[in-house]
Protein backbone atom coordinates (compact mmCIF):
# COMPACT_ATOMS: atom_id res chain seq x y z
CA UNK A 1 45.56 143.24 83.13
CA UNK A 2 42.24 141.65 81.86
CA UNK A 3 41.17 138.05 83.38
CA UNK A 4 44.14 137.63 84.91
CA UNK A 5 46.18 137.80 81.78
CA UNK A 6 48.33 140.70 80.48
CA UNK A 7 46.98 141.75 77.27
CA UNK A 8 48.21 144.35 74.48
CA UNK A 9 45.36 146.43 72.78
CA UNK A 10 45.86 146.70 68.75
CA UNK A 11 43.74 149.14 67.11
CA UNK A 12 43.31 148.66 62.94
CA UNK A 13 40.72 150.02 60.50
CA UNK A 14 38.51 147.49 58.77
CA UNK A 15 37.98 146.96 55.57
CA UNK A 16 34.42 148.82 55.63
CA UNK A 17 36.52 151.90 57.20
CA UNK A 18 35.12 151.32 61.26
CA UNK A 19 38.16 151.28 63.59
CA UNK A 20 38.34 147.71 65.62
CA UNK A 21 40.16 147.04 68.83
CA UNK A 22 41.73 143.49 69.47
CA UNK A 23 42.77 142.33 72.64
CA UNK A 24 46.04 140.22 71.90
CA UNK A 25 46.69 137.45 74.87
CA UNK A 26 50.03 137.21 76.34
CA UNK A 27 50.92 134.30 78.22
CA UNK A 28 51.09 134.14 82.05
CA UNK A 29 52.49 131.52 84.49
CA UNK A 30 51.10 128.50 84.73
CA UNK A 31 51.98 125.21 86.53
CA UNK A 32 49.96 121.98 85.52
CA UNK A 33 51.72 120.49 82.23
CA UNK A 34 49.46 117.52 81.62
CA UNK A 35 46.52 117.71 79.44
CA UNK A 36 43.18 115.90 78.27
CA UNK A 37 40.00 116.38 76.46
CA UNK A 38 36.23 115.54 76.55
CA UNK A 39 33.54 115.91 74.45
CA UNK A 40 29.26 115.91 74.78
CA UNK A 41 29.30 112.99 72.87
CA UNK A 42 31.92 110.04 72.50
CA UNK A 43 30.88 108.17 69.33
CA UNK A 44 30.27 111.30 66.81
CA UNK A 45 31.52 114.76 66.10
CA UNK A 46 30.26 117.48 69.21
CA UNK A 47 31.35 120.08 71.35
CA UNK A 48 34.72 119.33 73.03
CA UNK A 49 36.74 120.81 76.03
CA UNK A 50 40.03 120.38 76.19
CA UNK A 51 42.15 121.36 79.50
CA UNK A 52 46.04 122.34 79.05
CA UNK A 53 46.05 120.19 75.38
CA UNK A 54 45.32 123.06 73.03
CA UNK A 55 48.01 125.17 72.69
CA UNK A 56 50.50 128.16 70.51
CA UNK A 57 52.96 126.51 67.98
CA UNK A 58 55.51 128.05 65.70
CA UNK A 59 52.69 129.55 63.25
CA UNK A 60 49.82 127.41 64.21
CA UNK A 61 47.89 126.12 67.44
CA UNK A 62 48.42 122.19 68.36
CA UNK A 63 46.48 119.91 70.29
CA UNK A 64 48.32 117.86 72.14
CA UNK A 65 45.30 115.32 73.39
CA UNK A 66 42.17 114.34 70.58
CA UNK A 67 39.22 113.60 72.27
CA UNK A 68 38.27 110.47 70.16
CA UNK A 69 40.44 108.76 67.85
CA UNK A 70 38.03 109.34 64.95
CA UNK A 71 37.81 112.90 65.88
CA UNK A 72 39.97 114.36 62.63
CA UNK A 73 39.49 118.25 62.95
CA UNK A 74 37.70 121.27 65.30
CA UNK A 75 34.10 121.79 64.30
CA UNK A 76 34.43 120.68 60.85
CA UNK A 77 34.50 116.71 61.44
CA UNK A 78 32.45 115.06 58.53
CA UNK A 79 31.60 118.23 56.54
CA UNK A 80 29.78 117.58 53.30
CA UNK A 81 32.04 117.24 50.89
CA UNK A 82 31.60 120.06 48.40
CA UNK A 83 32.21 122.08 51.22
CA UNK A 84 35.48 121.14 52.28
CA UNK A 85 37.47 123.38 50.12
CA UNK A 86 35.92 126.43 51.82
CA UNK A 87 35.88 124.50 55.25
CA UNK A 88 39.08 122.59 55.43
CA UNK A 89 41.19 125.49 55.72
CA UNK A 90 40.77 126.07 59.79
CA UNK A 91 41.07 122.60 60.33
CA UNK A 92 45.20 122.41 59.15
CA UNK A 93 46.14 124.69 62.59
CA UNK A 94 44.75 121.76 64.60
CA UNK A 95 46.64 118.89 63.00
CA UNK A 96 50.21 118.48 63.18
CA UNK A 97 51.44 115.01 64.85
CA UNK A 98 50.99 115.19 68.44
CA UNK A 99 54.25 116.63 69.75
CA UNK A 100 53.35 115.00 73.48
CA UNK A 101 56.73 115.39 74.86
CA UNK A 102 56.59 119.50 74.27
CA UNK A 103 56.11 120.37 78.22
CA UNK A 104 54.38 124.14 77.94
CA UNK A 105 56.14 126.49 80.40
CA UNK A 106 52.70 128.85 80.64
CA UNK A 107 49.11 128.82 80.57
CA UNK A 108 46.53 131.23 79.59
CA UNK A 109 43.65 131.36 82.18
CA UNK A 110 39.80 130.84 81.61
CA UNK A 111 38.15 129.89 79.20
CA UNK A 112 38.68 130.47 75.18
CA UNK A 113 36.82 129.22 72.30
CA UNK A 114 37.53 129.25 68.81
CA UNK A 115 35.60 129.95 66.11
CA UNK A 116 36.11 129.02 61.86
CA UNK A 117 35.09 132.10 60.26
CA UNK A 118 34.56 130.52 56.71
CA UNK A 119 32.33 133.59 54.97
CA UNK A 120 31.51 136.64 56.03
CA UNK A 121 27.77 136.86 55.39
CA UNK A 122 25.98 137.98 57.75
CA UNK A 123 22.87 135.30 57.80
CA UNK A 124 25.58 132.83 57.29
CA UNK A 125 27.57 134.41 60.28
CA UNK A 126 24.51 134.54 62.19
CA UNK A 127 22.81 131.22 62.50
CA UNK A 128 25.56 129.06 60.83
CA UNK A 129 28.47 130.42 63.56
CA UNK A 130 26.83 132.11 66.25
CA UNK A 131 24.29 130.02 67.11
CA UNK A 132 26.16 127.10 66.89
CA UNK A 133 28.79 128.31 68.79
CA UNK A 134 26.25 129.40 71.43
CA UNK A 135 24.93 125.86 71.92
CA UNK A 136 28.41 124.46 72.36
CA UNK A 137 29.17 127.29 75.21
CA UNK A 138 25.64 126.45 76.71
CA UNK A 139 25.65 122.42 76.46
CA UNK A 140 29.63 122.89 77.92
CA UNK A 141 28.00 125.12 80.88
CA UNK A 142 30.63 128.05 80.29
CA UNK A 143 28.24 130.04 78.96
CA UNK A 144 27.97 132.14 81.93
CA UNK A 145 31.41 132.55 82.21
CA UNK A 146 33.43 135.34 81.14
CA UNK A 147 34.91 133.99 77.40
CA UNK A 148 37.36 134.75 75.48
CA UNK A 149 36.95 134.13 71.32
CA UNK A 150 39.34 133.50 68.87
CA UNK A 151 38.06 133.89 65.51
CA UNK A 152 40.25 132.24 62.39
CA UNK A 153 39.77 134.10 59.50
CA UNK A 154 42.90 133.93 57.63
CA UNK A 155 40.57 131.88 55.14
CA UNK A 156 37.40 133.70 55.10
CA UNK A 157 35.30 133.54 51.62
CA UNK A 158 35.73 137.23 50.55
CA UNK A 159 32.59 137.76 50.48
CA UNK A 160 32.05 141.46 52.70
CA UNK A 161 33.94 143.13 55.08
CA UNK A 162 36.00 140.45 57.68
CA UNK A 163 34.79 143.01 60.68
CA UNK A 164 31.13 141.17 59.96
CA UNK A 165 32.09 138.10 62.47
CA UNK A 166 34.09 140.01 64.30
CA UNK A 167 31.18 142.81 65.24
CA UNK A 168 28.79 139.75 65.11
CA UNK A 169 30.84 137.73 67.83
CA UNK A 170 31.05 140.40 69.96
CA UNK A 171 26.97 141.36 69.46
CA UNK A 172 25.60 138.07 69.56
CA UNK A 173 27.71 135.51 71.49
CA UNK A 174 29.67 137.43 74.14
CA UNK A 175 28.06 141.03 74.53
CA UNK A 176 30.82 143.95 74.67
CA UNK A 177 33.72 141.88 74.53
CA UNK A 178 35.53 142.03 71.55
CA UNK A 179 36.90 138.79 69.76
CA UNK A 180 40.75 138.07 69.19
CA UNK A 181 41.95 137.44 65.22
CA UNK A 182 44.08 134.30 65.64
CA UNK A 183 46.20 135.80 63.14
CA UNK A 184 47.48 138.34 65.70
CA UNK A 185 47.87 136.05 68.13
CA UNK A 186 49.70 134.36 66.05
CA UNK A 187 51.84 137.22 65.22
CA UNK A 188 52.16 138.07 69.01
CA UNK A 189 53.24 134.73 69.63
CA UNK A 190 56.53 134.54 67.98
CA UNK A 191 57.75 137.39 70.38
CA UNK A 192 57.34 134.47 73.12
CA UNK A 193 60.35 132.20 73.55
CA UNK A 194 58.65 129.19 74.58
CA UNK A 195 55.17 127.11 73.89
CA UNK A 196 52.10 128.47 75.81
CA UNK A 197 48.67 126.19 76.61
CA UNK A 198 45.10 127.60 76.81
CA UNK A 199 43.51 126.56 80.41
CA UNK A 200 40.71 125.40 78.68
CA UNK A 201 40.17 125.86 75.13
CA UNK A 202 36.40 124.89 73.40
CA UNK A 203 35.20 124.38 70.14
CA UNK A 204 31.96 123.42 69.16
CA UNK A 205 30.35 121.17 66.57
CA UNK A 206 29.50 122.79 63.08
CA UNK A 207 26.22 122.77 62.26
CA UNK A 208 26.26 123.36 58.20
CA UNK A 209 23.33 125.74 56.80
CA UNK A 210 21.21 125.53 59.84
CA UNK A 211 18.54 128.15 58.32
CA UNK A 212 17.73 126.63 55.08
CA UNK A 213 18.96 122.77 55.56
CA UNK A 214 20.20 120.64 58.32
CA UNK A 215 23.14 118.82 55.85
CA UNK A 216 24.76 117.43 59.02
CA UNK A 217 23.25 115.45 61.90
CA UNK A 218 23.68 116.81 64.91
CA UNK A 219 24.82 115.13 67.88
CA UNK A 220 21.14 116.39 69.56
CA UNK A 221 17.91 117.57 67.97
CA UNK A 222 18.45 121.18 68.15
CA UNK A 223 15.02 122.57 69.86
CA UNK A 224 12.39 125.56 70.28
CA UNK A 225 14.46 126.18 74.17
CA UNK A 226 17.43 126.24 72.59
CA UNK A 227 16.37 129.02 70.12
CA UNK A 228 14.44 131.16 72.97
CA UNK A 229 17.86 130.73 75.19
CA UNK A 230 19.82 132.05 72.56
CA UNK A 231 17.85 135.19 72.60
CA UNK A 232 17.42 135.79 75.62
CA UNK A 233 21.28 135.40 76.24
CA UNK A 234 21.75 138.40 72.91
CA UNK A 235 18.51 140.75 75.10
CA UNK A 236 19.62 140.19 78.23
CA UNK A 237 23.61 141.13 77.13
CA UNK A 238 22.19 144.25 75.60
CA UNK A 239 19.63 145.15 78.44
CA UNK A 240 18.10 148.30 78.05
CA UNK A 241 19.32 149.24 74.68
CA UNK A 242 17.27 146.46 72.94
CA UNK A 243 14.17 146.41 75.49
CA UNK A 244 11.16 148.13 74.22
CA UNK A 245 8.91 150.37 76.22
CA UNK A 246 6.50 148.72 78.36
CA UNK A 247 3.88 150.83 77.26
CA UNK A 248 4.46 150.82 73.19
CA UNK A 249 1.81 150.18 70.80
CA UNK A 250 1.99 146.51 69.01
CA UNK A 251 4.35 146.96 66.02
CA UNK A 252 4.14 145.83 62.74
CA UNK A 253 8.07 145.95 61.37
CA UNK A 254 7.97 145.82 57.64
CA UNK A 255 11.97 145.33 56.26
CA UNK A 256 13.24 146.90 53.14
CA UNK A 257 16.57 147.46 51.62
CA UNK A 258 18.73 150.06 50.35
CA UNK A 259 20.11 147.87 47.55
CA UNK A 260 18.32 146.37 44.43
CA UNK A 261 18.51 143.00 45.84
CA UNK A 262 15.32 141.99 47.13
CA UNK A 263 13.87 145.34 47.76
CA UNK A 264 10.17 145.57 47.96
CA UNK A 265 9.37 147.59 44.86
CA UNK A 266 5.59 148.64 46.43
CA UNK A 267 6.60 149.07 50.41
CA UNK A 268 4.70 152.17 50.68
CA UNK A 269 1.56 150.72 49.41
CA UNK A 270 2.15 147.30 51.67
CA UNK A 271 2.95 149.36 54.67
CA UNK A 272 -0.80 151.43 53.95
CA UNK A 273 -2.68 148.26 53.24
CA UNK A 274 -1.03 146.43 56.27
CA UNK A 275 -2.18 149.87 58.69
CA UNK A 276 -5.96 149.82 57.14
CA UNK A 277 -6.50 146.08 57.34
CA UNK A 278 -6.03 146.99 61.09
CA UNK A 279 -7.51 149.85 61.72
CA UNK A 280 -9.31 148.57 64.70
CA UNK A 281 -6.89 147.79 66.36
CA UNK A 282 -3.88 149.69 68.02
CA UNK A 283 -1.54 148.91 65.65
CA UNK A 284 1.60 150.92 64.90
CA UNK A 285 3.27 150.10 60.70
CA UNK A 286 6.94 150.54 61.04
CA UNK A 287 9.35 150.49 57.84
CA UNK A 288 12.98 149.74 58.59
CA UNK A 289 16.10 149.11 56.56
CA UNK A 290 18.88 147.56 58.59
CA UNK A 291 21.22 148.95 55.84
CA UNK A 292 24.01 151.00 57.86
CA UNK A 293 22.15 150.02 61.23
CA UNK A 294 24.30 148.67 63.67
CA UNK A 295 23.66 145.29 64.89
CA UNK A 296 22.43 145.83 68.33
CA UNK A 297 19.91 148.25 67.31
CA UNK A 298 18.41 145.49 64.52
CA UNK A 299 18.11 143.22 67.75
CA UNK A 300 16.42 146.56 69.45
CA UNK A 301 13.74 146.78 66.18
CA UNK A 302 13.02 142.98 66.34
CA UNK A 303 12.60 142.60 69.74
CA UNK A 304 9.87 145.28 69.70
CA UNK A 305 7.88 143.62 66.71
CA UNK A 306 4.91 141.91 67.22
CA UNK A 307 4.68 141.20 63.69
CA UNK A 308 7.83 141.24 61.54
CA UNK A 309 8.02 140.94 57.15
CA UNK A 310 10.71 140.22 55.28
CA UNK A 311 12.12 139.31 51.88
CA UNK A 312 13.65 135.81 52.25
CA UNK A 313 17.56 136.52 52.78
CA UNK A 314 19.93 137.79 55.52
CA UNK A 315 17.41 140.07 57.37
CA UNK A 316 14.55 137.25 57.67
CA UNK A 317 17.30 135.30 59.68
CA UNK A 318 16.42 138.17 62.47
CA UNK A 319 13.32 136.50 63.16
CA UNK A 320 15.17 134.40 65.80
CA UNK A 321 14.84 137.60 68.44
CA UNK A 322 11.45 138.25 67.90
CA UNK A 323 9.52 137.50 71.43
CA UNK A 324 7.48 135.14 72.38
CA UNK A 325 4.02 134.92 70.58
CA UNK A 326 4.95 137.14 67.45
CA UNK A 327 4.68 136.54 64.14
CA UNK A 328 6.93 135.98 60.86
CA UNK A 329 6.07 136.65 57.54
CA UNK A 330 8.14 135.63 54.77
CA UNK A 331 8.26 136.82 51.04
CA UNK A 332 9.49 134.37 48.62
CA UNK A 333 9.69 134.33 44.98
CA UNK A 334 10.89 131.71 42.52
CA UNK A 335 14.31 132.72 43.12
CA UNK A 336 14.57 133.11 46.74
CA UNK A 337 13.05 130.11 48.91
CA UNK A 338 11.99 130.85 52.72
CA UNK A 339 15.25 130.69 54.47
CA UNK A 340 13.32 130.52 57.79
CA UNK A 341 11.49 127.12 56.59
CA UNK A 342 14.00 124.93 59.07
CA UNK A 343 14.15 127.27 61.84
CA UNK A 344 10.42 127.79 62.10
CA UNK A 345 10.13 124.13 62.09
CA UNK A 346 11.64 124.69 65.58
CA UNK A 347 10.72 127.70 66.60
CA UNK A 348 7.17 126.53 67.72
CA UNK A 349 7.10 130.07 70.05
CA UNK A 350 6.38 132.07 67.24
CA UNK A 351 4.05 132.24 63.88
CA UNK A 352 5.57 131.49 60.87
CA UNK A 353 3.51 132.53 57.41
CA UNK A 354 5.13 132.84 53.79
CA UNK A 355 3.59 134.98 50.83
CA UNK A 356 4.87 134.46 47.56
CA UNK A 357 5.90 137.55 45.64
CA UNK A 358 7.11 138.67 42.10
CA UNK A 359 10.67 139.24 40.99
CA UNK A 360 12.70 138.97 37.72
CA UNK A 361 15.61 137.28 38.82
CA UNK A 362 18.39 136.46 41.70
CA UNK A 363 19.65 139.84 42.43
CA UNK A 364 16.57 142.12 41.62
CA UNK A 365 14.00 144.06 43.66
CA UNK A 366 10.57 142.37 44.83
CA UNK A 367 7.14 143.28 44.40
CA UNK A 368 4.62 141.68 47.57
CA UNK A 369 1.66 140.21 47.21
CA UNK A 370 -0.16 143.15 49.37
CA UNK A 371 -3.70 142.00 49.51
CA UNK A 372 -2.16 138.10 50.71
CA UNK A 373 0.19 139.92 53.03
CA UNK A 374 -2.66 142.25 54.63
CA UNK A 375 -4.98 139.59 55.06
CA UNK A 376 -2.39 137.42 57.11
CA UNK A 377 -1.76 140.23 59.35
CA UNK A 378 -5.54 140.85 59.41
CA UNK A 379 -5.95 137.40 60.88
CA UNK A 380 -2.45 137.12 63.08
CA UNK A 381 -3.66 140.63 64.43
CA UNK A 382 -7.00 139.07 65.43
CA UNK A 383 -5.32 135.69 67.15
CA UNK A 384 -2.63 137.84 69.05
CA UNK A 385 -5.72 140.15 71.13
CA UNK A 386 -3.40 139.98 74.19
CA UNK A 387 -0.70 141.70 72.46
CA UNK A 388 -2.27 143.87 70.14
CA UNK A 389 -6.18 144.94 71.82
CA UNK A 390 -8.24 146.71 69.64
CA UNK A 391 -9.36 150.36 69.98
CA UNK A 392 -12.72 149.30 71.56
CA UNK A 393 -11.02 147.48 74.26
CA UNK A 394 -8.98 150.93 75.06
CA UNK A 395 -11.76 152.98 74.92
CA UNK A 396 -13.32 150.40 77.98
């Protein structure tokens, strides 16, 4: 018994060969049968609550109370529209008539919230899912509860591996607990005889490409506290496997890549020019390549950067954990814009630079711009003197 609720544990092997564990909810007894819904905002698309609406269906869930009458799906309300083939398959589940006069004879306790897994890329994952989803359990004050995620994705873009979201959810948005696969639930509930409601059931607003675009107005300005909250709530989950040691050097993280896709072709040479440009200072050059790295130990690497480069893609999104007062450095070619350009916008708490490098198309490796690079480190090094002293100031 987890929560209050009786659960059965399914193990399977994902499709990158790690075994996952999925708690599958059962249904317990429950006594209120009415059921209604609110949302942070009444006259567009947010994050709703519902209380005893949402609930199991032959095959699908149901909500028995919208919260608004123009309110037409979960999270996906006024998508752009060449998105809605990839999009508008979570939103079916969550819009057969309302069958009002279904009385449920159980309830499952606490709180749940469900999340459209539409692609499982991890920058995608990250700052398109997560975070969003993070904001809707923070402006719905459950955040500090103990929540349980459903994750839908029967439809998932095949892009990787469908444990992504799944490892992602239970890194990023609720620490060590491990999300539920509404398909299993699914599957588990046609073993029940009769309907079963969710206690309270959540779903946030979808905020589409949050990194590189805002496409979709949000129902409020999303803000530099909101970004610092979001990783605090990811460090403080994690504790003392992501916190660095008090009395570390100030690190300069330089990302690279096992694959040919935007891997920096002179690292070595970048990571030398980078260390003499600043010599004088107690500086320690650090190259890293997430490749194979779990998640919480990439949130361990940024959180101990004072200075962090990347090649614009899925790793540069990791900027959003670096601390207070550090810096981001960007490498960007013709083909691959700074996909930290919106979020830096935001994120006034750190120092956002770009260089532009050299590469021969899409998919290929990257050469930096070393001299450019070093001499914005040079100077960030320099501005940052309470986080990185120099070697004078030791020997004082």
């Amino acid at each position: 018994v987890i929560f209050g609720i009786f659960v059965i544990v399914v193990e399977g092997v994902c499709e990158n060969g790690t075994v996952g564990r999925a708690i599958v909810l059962s249904h317990v007894p429950g006594s209120e049968k009415s059921g209604w819904a609110k949302c942070t905002n009444a006259r567009k698309p947010a994050h709703c609550s519902f209380w005893r609406s949402v609930c199991l269906g032959r095959d699908r869930l149901y909500a028995k109370v919208y919260p608004y009458p123009e309110w037409e799906g979960v999270s996906l309300a006024n998508m752009p529209a060449t998105l809605e083939k990839i999009h508008g398959h979570c939103i079916p589940p969550f819009l057969p008539p309302l069958r009002t006069s279904e009385v449920p004879s159980s309830v499952i306790p606490g709180v749940t919230y469900f999340l459209c897994s539409w692609v499982n890329h991890f920058g995608h994952i990250l700052m398109d899912m997560i975070f969003p989803s993070f904001l809707a359990l923070q402006d719905l004050n459950v955040l500090g509860r103990s929540v349980r995620v459903i994750v839908d994705n029967r439809f998932t873009f095949p892009y990787g591996s469908n444990c992504t979201v799944m490892d992602a959810v239970e890194t990023f948005l609720t620490p060590g607990t491990r999300p539920v696969e509404l398909s299993r639930l699914l599957a588990e509930y046609r073993t029940w005889v009769k309907p079963v409601c969710f206690s309270r059931f959540v779903v946030g607003l979808k905020y589409e490409r949050i990194v590189q675009s805002f496409t979709m107005t949000p129902w409020r300005p999303i803000t530099v506290t909101d970004i610092r909250a979001f990783r605090d709530h990811v460090v403080s989950g994690h504790g003392a496997r992501v916190l660095p040691e008090p009395d570390r050097s100030c690190r300069i993280l330089i990302l690279d890549r096992d694959t040919t896709d935007r891997r920096l072709t002179n690292v070595r040479e970048l990571a030398q020019a980078v260390s003499a440009s600043t010599h004088l200072y107690d500086i320690e050059v650090r190259i890293e390549k997430f490749d194979g790295m779990t998640m919480v130990a990439q949130v361990a690497e940024i959180v101990a950067a004072d200075v962090f480069i990347s090649v614009s893609g899925t790793g540069s999104h990791m900027a959003v954990f670096l601390p207070d007062g550090a810096a981001s450095i960007v490498i960007t070619t013709a083909n691959k814009a700074d996909v930290n350009v919106h979020l830096c916008q935001v994120a006034t708490h750190l120092h956002c630079y770009n260089s532009t490098g050299e590469d021969t198309g899409i998919a290929t490796p990257v050469t930096a711009n070393i001299e450019h690079i070093a001499a914005i480190v040079r100077r960030t090094v320099v501005q940052m003197k309470h986080r990185c002293p120099s070697r004078r100031t030791h020997a004082l």
